[in-house]
C-alpha atoms as a PDB file:
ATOM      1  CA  UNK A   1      16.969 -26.644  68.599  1.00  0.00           C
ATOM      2  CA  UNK A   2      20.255 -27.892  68.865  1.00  0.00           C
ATOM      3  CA  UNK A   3      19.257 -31.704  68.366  1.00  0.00           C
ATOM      4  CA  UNK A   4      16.996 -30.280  64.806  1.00  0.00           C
ATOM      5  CA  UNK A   5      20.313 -29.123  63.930  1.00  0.00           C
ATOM      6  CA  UNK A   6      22.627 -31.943  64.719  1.00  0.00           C
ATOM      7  CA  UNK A   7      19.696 -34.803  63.312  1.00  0.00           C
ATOM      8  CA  UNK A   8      17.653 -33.380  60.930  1.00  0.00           C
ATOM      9  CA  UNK A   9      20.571 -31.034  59.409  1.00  0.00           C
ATOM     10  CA  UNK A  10      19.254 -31.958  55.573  1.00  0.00           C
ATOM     11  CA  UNK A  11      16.010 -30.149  56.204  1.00  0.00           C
ATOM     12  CA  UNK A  12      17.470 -26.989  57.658  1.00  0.00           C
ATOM     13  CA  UNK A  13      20.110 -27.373  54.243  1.00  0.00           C
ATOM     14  CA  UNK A  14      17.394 -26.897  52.121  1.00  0.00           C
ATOM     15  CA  UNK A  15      15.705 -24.159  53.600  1.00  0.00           C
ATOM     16  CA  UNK A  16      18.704 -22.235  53.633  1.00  0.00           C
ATOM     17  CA  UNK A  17      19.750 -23.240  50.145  1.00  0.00           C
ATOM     18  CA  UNK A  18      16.340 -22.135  49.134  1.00  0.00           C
ATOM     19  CA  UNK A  19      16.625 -18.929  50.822  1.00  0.00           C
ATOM     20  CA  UNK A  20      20.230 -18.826  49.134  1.00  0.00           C
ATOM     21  CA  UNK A  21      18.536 -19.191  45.360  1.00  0.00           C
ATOM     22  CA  UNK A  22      15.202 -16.883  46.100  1.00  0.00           C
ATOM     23  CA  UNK A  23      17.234 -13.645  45.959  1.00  0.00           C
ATOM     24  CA  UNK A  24      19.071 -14.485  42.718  1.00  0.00           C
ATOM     25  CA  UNK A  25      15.930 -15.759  41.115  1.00  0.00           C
ATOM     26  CA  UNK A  26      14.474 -12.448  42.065  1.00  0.00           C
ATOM     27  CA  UNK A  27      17.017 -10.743  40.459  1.00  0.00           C
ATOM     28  CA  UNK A  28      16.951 -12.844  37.438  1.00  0.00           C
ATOM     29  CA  UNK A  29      13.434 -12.538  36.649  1.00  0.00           C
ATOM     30  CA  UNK A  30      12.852  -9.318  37.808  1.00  0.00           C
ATOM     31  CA  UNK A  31      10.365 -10.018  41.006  1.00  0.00           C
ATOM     32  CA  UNK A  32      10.198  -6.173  41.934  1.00  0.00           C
ATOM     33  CA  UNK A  33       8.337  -5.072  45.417  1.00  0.00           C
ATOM     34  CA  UNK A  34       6.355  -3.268  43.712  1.00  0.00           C
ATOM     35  CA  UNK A  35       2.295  -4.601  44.107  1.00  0.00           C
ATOM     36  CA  UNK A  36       0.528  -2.699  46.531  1.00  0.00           C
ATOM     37  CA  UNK A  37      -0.113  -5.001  49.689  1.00  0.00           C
ATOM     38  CA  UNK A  38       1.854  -8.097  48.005  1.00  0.00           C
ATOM     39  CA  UNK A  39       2.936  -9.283  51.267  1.00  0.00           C
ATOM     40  CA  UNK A  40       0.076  -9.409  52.971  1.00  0.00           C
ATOM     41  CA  UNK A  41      -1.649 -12.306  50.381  1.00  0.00           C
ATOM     42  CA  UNK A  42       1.192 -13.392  50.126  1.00  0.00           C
ATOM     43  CA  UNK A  43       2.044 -14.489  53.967  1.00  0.00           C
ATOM     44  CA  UNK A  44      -1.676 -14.980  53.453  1.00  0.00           C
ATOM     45  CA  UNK A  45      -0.932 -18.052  51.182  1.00  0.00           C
ATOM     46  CA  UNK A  46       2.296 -18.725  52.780  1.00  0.00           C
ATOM     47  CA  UNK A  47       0.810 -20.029  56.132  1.00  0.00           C
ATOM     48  CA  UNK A  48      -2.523 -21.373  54.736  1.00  0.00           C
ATOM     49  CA  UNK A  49      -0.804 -25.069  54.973  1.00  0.00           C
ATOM     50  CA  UNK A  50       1.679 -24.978  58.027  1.00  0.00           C
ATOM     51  CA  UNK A  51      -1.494 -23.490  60.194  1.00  0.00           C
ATOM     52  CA  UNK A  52      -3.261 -26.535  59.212  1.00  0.00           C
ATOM     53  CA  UNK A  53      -0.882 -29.065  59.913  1.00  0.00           C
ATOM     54  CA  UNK A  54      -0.272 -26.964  63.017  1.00  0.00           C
ATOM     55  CA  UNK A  55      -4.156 -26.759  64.015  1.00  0.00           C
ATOM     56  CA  UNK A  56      -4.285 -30.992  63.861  1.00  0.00           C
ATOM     57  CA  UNK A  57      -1.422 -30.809  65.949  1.00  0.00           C
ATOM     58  CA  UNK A  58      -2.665 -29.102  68.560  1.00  0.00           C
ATOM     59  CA  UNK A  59      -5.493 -30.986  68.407  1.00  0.00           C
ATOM     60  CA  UNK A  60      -3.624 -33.888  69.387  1.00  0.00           C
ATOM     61  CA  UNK A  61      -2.082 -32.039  72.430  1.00  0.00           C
ATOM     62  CA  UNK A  62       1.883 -32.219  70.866  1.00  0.00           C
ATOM     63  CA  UNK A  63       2.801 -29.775  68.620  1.00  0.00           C
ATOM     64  CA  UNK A  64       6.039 -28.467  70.343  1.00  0.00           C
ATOM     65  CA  UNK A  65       8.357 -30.293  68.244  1.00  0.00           C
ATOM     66  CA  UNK A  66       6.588 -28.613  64.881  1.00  0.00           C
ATOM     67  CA  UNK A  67       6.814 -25.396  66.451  1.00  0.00           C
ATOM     68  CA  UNK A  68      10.559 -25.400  67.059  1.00  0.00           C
ATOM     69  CA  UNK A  69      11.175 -27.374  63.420  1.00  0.00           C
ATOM     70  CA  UNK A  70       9.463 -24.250  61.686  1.00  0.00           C
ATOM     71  CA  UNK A  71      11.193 -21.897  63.523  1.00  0.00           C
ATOM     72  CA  UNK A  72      14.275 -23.355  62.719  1.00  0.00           C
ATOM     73  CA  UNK A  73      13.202 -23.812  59.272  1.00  0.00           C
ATOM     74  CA  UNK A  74      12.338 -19.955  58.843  1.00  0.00           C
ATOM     75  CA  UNK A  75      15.518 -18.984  60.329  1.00  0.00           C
ATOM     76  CA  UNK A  76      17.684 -21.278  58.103  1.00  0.00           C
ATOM     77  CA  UNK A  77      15.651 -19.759  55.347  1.00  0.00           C
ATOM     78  CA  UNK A  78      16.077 -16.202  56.236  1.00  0.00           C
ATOM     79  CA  UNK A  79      20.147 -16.828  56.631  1.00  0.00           C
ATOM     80  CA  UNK A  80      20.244 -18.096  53.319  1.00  0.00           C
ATOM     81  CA  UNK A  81      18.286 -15.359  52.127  1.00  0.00           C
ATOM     82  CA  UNK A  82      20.623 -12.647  53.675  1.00  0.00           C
ATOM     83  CA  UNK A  83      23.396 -14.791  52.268  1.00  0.00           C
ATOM     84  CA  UNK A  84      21.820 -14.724  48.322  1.00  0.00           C
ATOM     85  CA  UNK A  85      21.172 -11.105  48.905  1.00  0.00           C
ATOM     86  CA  UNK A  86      24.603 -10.054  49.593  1.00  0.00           C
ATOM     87  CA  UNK A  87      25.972 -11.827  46.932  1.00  0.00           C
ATOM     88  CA  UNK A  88      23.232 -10.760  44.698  1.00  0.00           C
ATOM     89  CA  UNK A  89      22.606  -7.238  46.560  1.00  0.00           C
ATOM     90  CA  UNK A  90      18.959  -7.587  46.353  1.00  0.00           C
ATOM     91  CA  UNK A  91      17.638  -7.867  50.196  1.00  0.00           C
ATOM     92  CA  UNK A  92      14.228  -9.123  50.928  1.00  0.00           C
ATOM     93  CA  UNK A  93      13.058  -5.432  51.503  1.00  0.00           C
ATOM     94  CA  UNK A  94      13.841  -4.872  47.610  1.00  0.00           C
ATOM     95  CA  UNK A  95      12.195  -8.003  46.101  1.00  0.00           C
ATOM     96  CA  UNK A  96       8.559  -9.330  46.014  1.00  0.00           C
ATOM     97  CA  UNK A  97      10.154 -13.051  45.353  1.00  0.00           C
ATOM     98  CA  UNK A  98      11.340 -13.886  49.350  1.00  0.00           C
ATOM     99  CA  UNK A  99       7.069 -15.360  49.894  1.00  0.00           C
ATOM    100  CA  UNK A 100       8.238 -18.045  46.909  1.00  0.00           C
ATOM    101  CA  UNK A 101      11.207 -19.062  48.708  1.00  0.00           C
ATOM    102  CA  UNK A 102       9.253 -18.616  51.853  1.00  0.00           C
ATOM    103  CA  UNK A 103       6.068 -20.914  50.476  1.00  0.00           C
ATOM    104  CA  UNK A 104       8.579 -23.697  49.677  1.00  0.00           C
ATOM    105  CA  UNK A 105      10.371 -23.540  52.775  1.00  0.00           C
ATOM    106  CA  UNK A 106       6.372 -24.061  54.038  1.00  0.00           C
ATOM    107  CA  UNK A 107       6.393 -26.868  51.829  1.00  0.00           C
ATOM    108  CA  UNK A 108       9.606 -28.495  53.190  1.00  0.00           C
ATOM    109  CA  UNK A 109       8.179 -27.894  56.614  1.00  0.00           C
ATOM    110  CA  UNK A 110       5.142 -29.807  55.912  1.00  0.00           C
ATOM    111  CA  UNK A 111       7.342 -32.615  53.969  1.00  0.00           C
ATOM    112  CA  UNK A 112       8.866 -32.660  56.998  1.00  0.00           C
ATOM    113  CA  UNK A 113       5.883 -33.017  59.284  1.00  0.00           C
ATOM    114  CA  UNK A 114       4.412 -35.950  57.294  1.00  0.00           C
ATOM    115  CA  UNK A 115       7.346 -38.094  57.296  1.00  0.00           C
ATOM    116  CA  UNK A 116       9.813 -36.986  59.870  1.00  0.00           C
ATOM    117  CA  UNK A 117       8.272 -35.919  62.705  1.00  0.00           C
ATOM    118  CA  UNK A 118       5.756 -39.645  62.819  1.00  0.00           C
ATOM    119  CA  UNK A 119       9.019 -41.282  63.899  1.00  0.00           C
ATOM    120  CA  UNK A 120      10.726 -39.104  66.068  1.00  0.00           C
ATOM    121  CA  UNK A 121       8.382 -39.846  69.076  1.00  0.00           C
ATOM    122  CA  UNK A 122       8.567 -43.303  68.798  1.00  0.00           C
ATOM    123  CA  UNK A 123      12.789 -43.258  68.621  1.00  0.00           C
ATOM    124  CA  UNK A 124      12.871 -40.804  71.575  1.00  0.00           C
ATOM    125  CA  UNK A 125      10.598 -43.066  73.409  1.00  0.00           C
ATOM    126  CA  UNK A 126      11.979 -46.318  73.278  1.00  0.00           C
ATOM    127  CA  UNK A 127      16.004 -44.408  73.962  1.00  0.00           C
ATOM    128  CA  UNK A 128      13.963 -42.884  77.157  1.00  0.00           C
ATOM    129  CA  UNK A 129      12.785 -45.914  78.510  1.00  0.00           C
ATOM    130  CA  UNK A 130      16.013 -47.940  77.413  1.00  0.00           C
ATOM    131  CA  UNK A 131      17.984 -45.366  80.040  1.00  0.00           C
ATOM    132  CA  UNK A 132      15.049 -45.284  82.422  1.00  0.00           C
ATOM    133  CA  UNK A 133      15.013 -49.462  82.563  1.00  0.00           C
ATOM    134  CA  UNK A 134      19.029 -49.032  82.839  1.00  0.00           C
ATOM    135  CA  UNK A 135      18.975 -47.054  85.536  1.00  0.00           C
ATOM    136  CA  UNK A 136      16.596 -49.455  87.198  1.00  0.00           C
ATOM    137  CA  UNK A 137      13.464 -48.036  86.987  1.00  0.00           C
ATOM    138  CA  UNK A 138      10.124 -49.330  85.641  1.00  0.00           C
ATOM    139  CA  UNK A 139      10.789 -47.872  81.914  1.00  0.00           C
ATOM    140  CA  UNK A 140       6.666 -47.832  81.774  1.00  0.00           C
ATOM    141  CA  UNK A 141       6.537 -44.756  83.872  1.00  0.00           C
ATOM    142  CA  UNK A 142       6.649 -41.666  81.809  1.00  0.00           C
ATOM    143  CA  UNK A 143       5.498 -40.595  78.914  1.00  0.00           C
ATOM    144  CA  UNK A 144       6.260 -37.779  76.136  1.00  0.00           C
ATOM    145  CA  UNK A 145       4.661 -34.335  75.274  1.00  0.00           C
ATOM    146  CA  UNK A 146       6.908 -33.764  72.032  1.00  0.00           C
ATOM    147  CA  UNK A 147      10.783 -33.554  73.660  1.00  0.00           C
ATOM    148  CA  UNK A 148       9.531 -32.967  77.192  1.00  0.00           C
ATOM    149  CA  UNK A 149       9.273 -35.905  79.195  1.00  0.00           C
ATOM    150  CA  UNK A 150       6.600 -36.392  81.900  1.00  0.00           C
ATOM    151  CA  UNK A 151       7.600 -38.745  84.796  1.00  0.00           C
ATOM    152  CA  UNK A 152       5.429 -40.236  87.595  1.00  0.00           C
ATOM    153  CA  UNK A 153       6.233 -38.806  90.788  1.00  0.00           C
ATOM    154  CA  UNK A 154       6.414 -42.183  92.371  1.00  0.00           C
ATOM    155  CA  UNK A 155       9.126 -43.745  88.894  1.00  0.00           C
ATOM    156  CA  UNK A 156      11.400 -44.594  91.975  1.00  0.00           C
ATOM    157  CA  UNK A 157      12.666 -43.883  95.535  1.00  0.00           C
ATOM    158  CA  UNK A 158      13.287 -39.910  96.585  1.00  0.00           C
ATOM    159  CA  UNK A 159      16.878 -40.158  96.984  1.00  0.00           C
ATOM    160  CA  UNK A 160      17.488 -42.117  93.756  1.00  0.00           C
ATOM    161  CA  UNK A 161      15.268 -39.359  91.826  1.00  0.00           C
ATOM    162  CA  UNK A 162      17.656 -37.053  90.731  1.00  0.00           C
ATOM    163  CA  UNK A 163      20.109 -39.766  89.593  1.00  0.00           C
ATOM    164  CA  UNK A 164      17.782 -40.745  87.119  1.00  0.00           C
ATOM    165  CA  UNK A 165      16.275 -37.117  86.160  1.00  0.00           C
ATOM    166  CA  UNK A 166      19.617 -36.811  85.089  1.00  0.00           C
ATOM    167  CA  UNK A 167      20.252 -39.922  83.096  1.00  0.00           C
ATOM    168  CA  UNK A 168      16.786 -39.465  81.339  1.00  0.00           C
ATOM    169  CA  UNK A 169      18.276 -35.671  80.681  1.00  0.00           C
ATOM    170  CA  UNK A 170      21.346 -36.918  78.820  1.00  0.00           C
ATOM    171  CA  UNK A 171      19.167 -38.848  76.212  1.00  0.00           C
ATOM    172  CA  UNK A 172      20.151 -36.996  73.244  1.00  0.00           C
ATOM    173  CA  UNK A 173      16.244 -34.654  72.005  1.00  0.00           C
ATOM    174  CA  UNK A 174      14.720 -34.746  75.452  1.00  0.00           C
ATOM    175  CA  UNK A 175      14.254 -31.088  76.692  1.00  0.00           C
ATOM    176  CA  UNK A 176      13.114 -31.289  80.358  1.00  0.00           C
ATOM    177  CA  UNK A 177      12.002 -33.510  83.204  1.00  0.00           C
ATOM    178  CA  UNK A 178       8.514 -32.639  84.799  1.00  0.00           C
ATOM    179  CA  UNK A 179       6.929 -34.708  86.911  1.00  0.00           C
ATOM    180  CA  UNK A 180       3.490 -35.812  86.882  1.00  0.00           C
ATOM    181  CA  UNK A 181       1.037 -37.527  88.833  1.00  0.00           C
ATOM    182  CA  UNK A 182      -0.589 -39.332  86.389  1.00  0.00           C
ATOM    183  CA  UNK A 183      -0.198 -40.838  83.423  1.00  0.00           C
ATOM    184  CA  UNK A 184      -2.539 -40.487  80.371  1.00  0.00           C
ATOM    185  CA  UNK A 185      -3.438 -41.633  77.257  1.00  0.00           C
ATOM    186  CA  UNK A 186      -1.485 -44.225  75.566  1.00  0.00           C
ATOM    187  CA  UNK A 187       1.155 -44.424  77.830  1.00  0.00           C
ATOM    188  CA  UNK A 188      -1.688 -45.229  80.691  1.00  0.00           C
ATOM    189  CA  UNK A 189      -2.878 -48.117  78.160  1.00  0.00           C
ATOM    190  CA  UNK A 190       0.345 -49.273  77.855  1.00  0.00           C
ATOM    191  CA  UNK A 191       0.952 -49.141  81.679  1.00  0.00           C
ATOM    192  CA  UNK A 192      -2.362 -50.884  82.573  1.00  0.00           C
ATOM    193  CA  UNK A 193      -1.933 -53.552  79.610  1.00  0.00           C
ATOM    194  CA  UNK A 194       1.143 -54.262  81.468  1.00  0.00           C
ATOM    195  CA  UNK A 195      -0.090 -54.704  84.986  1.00  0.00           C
ATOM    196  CA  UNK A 196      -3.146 -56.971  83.872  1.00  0.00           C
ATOM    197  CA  UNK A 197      -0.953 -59.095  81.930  1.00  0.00           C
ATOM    198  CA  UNK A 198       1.490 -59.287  85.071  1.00  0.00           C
ATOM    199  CA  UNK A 199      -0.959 -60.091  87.185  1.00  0.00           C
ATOM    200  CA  UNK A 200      -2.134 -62.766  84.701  1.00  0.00           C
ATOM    201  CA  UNK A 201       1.152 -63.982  84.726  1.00  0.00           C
ATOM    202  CA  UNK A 202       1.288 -64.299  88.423  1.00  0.00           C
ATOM    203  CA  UNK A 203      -2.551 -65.977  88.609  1.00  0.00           C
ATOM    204  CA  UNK A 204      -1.369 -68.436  85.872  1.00  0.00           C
ATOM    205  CA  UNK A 205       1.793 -69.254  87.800  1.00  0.00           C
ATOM    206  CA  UNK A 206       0.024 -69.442  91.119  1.00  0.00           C
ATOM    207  CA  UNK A 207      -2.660 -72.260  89.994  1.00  0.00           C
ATOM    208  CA  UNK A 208       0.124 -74.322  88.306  1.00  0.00           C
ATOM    209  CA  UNK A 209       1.893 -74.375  91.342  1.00  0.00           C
ATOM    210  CA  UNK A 210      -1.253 -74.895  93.470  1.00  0.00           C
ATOM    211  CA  UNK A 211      -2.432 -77.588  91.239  1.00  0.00           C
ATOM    212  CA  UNK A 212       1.122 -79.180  91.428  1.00  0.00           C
ATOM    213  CA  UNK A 213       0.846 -79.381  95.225  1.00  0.00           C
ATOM    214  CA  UNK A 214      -2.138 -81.120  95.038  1.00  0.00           C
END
């Protein structure tokens, strides 16, 4: 939550300025509670798009980042609703507008998911394996599940574990450590294209120097 805050700042900003203006606009145009049930269509409406964005997601077995980025979202929306509302003393319980400030926040969340969120797996991966190859280890041998990071139990000797648990901790948006036994997906493609092409390497290497000797 912390690294949403400190990185992605400009997103949280405009939910909360959004949740700043909804109040006031309430006020302004006169968006009274008073439609029997409004809030149920209204969340109704209000999640339609996040719980699709969310459903592919979990489809593809990462969604935790999403999860924590709406969260944070809401919350920076509902603080800068509570902040409008004093200033305009109109309180979400009062006005029917706080779903229109809550759809757009929705809206900035998916914003967010389409053109954020592609690249933040990609950054955190190649600053994890930069620290993991730096602290001497083969920076091939993990792979991530949003912030979490999932490292072979064999990534390097016992006693030289923890060391590097906690250098692959201090890489500013990882989460946790957890070990695994196995890698999958495209971090095992990327392990095994690696190996074949090593072992290429070494075959190639070998003949030359066999046919040299001859």
């Amino acid at each position: 939550m912390l690294y949403l805050a400190s990185q992605y700042w400009i997103w949280l900003a405009a939910a909360a300025v959004i949740g700043v203006l909804t109040p006031l606009l309430s006020d302004k145009f006169g968006w009274a509670a008073d439609l029997e049930h409004y809030w149920l269509a209204r969340i109704g409406v209000v999640l339609a798009i996040p719980l699709i964005l969310i459903a592919v997601e979990l489809i593809s077995g990462k969604p935790i980042l999403l999860f924590e980025a709406a969260f944070a979202l809401v919350l920076a929306y509902i603080v800068g609703g509570v902040a409008g509302g004093a200033f305009g003393r109109l309180f979400p319980a009062r006005f029917e507008g706080w779903w229109v400030g809550l759809f757009v926040t929705g809206l900035i969340w998916a914003v967010f998911a389409i053109t954020a969120y592609p690249k933040f797996e990609p950054d955190l991966q190649a600053r994890v394996a930069e620290a993991i190859k730096g602290a001497g280890a083969d920076p091939l041998d993990f792979e991530l599940a949003g912030r979490d990071v999932l490292l072979l139990a064999d990534a390097t000797k016992p006693e030289a574990r923890a060391d590097l648990i906690t250098t692959i901790k201090s890489v500013p948006g990882v989460r946790r450590v957890t070990d695994v036994d196995a890698l999958t997906g495209a971090a095992l493609t990327a392990r095994t294209v690696a190996k074949l092409t090593a072992d290429a390497e070494a075959a190639k290497a070998a003949a030359a120097a066999k046919a040299e000797a001859a």
